[in-house]
PDB file of N, CA and C in Angstrom:
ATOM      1  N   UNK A   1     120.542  98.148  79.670  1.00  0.00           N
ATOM      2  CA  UNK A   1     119.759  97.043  80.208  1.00  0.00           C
ATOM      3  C   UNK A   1     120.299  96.682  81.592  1.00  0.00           C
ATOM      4  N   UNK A   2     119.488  96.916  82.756  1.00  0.00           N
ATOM      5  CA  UNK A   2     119.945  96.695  83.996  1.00  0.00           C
ATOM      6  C   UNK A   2     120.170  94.780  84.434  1.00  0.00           C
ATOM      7  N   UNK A   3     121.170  94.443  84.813  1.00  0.00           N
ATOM      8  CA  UNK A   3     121.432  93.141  85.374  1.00  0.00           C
ATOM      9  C   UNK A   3     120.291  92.445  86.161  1.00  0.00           C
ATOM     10  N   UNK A   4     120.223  91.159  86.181  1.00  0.00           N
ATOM     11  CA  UNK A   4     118.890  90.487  87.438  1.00  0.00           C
ATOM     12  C   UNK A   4     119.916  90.295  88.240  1.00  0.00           C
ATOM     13  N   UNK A   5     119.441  91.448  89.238  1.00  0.00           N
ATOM     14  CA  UNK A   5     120.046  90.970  90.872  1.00  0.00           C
ATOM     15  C   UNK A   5     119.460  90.196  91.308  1.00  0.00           C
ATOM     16  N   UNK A   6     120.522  89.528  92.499  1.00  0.00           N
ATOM     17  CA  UNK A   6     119.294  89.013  93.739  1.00  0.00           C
ATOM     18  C   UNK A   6     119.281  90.094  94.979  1.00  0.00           C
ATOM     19  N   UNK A   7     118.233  90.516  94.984  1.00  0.00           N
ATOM     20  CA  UNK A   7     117.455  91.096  96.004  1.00  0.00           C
ATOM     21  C   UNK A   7     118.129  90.789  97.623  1.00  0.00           C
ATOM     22  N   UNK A   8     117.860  89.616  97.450  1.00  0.00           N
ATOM     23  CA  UNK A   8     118.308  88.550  98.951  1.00  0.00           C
ATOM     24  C   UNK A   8     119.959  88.744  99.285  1.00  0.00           C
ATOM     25  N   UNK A   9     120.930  89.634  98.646  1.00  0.00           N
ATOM     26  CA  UNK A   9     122.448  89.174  98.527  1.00  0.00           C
ATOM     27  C   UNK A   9     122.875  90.269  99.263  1.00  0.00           C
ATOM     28  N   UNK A  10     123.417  90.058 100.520  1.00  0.00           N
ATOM     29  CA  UNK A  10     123.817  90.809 101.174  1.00  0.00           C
ATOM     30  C   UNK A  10     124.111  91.798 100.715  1.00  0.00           C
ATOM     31  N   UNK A  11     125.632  91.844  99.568  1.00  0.00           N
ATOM     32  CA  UNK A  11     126.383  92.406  98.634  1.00  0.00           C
ATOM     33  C   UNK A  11     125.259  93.903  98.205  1.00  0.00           C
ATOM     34  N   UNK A  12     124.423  93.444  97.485  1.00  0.00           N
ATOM     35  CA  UNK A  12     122.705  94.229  96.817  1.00  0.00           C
ATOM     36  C   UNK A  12     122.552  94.795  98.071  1.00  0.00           C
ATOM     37  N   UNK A  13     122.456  94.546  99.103  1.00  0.00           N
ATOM     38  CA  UNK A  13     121.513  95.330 100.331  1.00  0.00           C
ATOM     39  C   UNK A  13     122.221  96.446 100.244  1.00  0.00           C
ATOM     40  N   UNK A  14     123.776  96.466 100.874  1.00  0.00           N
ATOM     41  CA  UNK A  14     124.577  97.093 101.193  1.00  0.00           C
ATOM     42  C   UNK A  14     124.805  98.175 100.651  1.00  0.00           C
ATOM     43  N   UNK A  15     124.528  98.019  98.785  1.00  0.00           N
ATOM     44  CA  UNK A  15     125.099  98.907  97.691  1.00  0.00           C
ATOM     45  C   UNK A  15     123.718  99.497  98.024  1.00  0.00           C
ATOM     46  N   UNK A  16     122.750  99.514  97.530  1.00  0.00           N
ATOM     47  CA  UNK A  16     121.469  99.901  97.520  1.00  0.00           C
ATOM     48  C   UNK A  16     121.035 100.645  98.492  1.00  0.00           C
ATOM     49  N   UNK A  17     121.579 100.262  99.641  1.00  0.00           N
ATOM     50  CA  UNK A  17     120.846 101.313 100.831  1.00  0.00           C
ATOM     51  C   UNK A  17     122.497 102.321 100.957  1.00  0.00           C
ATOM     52  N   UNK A  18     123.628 102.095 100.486  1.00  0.00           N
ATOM     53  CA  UNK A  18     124.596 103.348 100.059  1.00  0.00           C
ATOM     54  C   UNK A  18     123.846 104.119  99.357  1.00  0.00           C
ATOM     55  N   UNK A  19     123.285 103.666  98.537  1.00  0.00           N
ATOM     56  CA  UNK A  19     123.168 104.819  97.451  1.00  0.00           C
ATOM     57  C   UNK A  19     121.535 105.797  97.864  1.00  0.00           C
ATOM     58  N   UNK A  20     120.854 104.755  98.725  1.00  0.00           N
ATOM     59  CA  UNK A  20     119.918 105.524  99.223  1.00  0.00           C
ATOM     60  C   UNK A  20     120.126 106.186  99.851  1.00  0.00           C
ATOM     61  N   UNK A  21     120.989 105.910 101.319  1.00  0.00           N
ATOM     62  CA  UNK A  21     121.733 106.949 102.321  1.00  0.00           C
ATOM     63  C   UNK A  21     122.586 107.892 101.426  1.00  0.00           C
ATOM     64  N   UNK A  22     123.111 107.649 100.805  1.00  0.00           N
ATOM     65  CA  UNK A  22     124.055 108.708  99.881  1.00  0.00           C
ATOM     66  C   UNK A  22     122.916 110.031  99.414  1.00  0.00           C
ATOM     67  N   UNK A  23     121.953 109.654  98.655  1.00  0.00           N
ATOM     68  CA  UNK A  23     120.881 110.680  98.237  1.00  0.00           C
ATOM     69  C   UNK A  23     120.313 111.258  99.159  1.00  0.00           C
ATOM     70  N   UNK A  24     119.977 110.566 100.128  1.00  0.00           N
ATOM     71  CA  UNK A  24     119.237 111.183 101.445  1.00  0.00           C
ATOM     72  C   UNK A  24     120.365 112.441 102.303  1.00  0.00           C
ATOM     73  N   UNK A  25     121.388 111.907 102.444  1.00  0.00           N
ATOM     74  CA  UNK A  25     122.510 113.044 102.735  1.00  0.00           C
ATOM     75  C   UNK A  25     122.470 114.329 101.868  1.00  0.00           C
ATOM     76  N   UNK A  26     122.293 113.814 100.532  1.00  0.00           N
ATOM     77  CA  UNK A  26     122.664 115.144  99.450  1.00  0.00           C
ATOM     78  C   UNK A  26     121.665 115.836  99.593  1.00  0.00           C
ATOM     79  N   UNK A  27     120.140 115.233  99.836  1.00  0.00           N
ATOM     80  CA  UNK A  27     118.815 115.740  99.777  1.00  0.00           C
ATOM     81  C   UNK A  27     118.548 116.796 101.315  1.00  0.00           C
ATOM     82  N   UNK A  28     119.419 116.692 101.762  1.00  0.00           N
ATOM     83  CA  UNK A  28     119.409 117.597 103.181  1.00  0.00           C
ATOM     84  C   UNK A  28     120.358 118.798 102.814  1.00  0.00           C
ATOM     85  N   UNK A  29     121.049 118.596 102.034  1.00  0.00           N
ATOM     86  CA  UNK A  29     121.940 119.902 102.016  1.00  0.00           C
ATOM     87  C   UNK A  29     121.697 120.273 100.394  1.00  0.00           C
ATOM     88  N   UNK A  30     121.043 119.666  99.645  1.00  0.00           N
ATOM     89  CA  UNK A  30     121.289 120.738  97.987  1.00  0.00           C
ATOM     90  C   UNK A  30     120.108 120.538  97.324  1.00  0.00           C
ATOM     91  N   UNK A  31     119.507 121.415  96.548  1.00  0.00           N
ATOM     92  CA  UNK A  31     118.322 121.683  95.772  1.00  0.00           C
ATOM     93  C   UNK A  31     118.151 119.881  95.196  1.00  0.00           C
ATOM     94  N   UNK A  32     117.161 119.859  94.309  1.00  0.00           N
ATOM     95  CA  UNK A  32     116.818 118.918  93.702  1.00  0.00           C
ATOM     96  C   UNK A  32     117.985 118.328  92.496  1.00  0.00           C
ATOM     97  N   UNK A  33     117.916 119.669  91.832  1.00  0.00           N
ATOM     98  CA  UNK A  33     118.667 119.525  90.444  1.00  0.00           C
ATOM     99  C   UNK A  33     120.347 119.763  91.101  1.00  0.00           C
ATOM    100  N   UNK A  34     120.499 119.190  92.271  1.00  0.00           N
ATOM    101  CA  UNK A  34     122.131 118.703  92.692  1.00  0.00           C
ATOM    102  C   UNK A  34     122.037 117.113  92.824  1.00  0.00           C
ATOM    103  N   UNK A  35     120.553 116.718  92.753  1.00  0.00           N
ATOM    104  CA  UNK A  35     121.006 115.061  92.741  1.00  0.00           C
ATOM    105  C   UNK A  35     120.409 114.630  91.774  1.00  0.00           C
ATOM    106  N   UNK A  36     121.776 114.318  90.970  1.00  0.00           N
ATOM    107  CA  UNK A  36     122.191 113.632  89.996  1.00  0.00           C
ATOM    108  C   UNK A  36     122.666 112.211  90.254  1.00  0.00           C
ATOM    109  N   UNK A  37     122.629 111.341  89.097  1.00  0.00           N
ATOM    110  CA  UNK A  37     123.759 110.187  89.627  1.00  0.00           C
ATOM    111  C   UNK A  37     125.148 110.270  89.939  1.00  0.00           C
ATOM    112  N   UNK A  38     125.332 111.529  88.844  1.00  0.00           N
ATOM    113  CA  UNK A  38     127.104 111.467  89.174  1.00  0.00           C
ATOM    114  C   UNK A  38     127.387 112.230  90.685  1.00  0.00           C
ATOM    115  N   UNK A  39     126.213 112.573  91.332  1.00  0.00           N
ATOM    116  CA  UNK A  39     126.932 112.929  92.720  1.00  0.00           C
ATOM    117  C   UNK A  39     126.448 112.120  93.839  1.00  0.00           C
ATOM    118  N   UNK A  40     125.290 111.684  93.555  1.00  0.00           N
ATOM    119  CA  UNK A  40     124.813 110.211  94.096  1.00  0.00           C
ATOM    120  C   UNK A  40     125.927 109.439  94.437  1.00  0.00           C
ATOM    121  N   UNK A  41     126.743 108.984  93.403  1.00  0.00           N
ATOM    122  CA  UNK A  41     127.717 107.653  93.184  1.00  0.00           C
ATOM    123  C   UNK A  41     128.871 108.292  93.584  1.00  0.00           C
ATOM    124  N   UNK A  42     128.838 109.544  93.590  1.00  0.00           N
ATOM    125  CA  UNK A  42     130.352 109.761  94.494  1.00  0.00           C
ATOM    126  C   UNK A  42     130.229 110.410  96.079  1.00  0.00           C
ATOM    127  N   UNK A  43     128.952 110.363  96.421  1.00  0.00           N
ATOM    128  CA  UNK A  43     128.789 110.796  97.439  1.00  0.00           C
ATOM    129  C   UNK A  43     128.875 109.496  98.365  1.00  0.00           C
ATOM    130  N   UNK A  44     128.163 108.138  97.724  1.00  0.00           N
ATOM    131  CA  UNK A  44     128.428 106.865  98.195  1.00  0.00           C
ATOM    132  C   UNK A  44     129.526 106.036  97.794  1.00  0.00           C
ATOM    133  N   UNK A  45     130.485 106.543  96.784  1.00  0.00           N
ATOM    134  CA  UNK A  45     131.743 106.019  96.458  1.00  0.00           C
ATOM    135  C   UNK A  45     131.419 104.839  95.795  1.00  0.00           C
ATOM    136  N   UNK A  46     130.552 104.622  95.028  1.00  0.00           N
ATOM    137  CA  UNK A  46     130.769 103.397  93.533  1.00  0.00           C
ATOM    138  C   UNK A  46     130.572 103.837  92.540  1.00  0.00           C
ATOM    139  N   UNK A  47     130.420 103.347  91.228  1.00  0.00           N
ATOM    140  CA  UNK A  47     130.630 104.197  90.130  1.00  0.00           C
ATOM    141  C   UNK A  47     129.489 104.091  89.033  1.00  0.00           C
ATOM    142  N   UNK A  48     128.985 104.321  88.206  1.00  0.00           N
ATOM    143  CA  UNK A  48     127.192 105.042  87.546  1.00  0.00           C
ATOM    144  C   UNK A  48     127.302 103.607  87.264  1.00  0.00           C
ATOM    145  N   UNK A  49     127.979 102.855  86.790  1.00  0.00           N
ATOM    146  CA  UNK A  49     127.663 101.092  86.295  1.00  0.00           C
ATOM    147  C   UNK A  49     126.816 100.279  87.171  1.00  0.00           C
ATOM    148  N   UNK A  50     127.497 100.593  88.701  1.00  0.00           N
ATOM    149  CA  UNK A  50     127.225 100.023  89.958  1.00  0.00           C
ATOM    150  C   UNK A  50     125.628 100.647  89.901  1.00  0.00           C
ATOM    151  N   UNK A  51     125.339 102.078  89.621  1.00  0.00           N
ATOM    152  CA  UNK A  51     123.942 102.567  89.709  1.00  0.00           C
ATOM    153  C   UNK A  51     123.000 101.977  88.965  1.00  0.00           C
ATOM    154  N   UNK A  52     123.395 102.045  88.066  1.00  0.00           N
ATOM    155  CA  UNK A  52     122.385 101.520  86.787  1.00  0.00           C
ATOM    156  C   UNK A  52     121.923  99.921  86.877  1.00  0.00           C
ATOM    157  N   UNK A  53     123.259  99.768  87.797  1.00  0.00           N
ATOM    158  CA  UNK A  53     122.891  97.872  88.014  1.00  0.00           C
ATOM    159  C   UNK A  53     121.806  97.748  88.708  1.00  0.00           C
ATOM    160  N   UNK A  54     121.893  98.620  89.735  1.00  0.00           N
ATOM    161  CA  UNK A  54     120.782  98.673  90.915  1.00  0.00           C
ATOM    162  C   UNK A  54     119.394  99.484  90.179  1.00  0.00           C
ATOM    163  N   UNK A  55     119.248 100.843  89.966  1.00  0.00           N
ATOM    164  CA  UNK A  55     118.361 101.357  89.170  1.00  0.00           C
ATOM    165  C   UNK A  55     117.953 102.036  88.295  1.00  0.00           C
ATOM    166  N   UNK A  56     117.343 102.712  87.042  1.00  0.00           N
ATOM    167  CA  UNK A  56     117.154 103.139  86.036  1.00  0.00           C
ATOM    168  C   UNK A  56     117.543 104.151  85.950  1.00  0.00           C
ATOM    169  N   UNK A  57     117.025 105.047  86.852  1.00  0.00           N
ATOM    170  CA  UNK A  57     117.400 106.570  86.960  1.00  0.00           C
ATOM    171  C   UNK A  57     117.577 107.410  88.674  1.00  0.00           C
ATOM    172  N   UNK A  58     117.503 108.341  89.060  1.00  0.00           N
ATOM    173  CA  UNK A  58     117.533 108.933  90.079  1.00  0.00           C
ATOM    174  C   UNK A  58     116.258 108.926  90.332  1.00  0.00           C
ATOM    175  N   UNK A  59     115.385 109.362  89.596  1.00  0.00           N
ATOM    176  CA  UNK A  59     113.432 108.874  89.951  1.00  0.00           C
ATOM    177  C   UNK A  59     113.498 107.520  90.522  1.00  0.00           C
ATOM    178  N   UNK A  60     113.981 106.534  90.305  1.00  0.00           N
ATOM    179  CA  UNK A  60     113.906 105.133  90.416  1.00  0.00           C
ATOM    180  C   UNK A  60     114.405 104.576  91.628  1.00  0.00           C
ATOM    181  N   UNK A  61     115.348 105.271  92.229  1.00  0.00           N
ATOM    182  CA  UNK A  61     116.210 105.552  93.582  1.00  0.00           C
ATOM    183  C   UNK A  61     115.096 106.079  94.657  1.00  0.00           C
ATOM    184  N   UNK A  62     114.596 107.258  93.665  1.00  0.00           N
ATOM    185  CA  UNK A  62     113.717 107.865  94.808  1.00  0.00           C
ATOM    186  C   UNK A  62     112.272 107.294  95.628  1.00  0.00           C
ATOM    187  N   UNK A  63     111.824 106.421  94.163  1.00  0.00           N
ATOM    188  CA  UNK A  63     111.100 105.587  94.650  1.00  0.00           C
ATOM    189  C   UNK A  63     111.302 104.614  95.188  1.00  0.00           C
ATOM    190  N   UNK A  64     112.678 103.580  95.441  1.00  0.00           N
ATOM    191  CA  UNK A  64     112.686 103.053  96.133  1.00  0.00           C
ATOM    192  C   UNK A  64     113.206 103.404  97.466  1.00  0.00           C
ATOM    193  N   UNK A  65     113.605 104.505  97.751  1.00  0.00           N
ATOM    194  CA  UNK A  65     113.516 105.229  98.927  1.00  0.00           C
ATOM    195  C   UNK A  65     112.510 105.567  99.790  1.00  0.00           C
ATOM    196  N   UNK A  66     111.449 105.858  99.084  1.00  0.00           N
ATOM    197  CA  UNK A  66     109.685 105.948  99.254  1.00  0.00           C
ATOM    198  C   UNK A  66     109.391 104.653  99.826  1.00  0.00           C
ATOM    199  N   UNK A  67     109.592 103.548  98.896  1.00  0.00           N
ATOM    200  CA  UNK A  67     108.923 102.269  99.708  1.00  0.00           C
ATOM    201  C   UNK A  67     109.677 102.004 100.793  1.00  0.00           C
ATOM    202  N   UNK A  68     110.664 101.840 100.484  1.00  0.00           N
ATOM    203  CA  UNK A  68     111.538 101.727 102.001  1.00  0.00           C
ATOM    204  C   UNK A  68     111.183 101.579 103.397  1.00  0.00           C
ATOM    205  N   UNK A  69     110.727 103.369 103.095  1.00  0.00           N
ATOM    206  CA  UNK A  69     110.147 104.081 104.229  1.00  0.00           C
ATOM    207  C   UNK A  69     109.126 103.769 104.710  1.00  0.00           C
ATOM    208  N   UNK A  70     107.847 103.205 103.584  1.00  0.00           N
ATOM    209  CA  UNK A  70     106.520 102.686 103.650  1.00  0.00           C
ATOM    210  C   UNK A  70     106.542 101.333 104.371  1.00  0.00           C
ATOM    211  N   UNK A  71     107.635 100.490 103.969  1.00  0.00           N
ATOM    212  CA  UNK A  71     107.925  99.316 104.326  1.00  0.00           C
ATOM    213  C   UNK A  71     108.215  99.611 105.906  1.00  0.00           C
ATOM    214  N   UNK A  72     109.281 100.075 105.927  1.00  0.00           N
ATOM    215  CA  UNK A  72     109.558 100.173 107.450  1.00  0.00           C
ATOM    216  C   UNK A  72     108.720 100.855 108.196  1.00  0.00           C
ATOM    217  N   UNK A  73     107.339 101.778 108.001  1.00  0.00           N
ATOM    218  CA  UNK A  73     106.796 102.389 108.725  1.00  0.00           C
ATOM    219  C   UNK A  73     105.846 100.822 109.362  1.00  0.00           C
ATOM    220  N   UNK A  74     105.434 100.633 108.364  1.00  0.00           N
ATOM    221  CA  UNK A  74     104.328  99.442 108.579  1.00  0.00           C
ATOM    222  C   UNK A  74     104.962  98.020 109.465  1.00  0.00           C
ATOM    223  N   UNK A  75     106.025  98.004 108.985  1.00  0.00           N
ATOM    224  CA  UNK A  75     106.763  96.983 110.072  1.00  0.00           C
ATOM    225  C   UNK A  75     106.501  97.291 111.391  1.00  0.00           C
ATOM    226  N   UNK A  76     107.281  98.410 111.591  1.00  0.00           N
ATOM    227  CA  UNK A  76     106.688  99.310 113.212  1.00  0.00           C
ATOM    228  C   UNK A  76     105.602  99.445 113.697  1.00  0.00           C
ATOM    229  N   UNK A  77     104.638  99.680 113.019  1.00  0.00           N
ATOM    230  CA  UNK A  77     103.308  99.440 113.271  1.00  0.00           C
ATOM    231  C   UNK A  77     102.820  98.109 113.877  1.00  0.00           C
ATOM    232  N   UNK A  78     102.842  97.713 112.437  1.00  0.00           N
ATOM    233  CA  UNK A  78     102.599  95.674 113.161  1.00  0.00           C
ATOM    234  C   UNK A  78     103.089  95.692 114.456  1.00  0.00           C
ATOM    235  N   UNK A  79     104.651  95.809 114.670  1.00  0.00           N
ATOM    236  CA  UNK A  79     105.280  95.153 115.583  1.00  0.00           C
ATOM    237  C   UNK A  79     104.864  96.020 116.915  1.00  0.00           C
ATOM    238  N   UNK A  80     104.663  97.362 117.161  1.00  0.00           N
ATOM    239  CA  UNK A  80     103.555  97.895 118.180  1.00  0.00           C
ATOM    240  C   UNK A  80     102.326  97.485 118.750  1.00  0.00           C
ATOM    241  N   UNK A  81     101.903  96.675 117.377  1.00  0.00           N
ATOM    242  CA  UNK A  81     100.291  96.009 117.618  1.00  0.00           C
ATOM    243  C   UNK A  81     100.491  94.804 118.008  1.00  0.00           C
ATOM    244  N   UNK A  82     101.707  94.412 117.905  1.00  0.00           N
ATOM    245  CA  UNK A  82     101.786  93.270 118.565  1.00  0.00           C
ATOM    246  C   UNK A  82     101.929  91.938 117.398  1.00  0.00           C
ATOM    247  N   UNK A  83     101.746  92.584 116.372  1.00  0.00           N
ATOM    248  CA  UNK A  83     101.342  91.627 115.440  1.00  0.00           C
ATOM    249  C   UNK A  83     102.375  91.398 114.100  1.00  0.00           C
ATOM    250  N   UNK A  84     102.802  90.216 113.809  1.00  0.00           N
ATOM    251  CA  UNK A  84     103.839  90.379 112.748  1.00  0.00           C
ATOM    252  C   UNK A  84     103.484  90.411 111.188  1.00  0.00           C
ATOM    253  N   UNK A  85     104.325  91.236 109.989  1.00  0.00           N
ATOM    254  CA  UNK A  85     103.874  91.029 108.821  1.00  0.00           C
ATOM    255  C   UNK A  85     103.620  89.970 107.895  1.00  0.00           C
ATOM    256  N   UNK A  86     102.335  89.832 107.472  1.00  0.00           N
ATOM    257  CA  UNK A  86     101.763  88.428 106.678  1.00  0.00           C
ATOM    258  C   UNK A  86     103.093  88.252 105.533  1.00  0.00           C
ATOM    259  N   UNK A  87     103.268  88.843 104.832  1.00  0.00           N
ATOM    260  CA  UNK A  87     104.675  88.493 103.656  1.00  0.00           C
ATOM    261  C   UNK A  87     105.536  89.474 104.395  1.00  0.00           C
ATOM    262  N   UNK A  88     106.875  88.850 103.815  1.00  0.00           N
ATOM    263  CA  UNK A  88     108.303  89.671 104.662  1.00  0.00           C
ATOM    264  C   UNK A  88     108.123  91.299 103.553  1.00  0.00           C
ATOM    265  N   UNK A  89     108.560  91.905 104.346  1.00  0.00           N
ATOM    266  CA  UNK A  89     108.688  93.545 103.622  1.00  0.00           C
ATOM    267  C   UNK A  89     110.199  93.831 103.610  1.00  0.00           C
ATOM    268  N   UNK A  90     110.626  94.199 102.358  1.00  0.00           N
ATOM    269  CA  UNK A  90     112.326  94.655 102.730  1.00  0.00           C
ATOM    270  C   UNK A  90     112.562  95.856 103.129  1.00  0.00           C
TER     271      UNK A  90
END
């Protein structure tokens, strides 16, 4: 059963986008079936507890890696058009 984070806590940002940058590193140099959690969490140096706090599985990582990206594309956008986002995007 994963913990209720807060989203908003610096602490959460920090771990969360480790472990995204951590996968994204591994995902440039090794097949699929090399990212795992256990190399995830040692590639970003915390340990599968710390993962699981944050998300379910490595699918779950990946998708929030996906929005991320979606998020930040559209930020850029707006902010090209001149125009800022109606709700905040993380």
């Amino acid at each position: 059963m994963r913990e209720i984070i807060n989203e908003q806590d610096l602490r959460v940002m920090k771990t969360r986008k480790g472990l995204r940058d951590a996968y994204i590193r591994l995902a440039g140099k090794h097949k699929r079936s090399y990212l795992t959690v256990t190399n995830v969490t040692r590639e970003a140096m915390v340990n599968r507890k710390t993962f699981y706090g944050h998300f379910s599985s490595i699918d779950d990582l990946l998708n929030d890696i996906e929005q991320v990206a979606v998020n930040d594309t559209i930020k850029n956008i707006l902010t090209k058009m001149g125009e800022r986002p109606i709700c905040p995007l993380h």
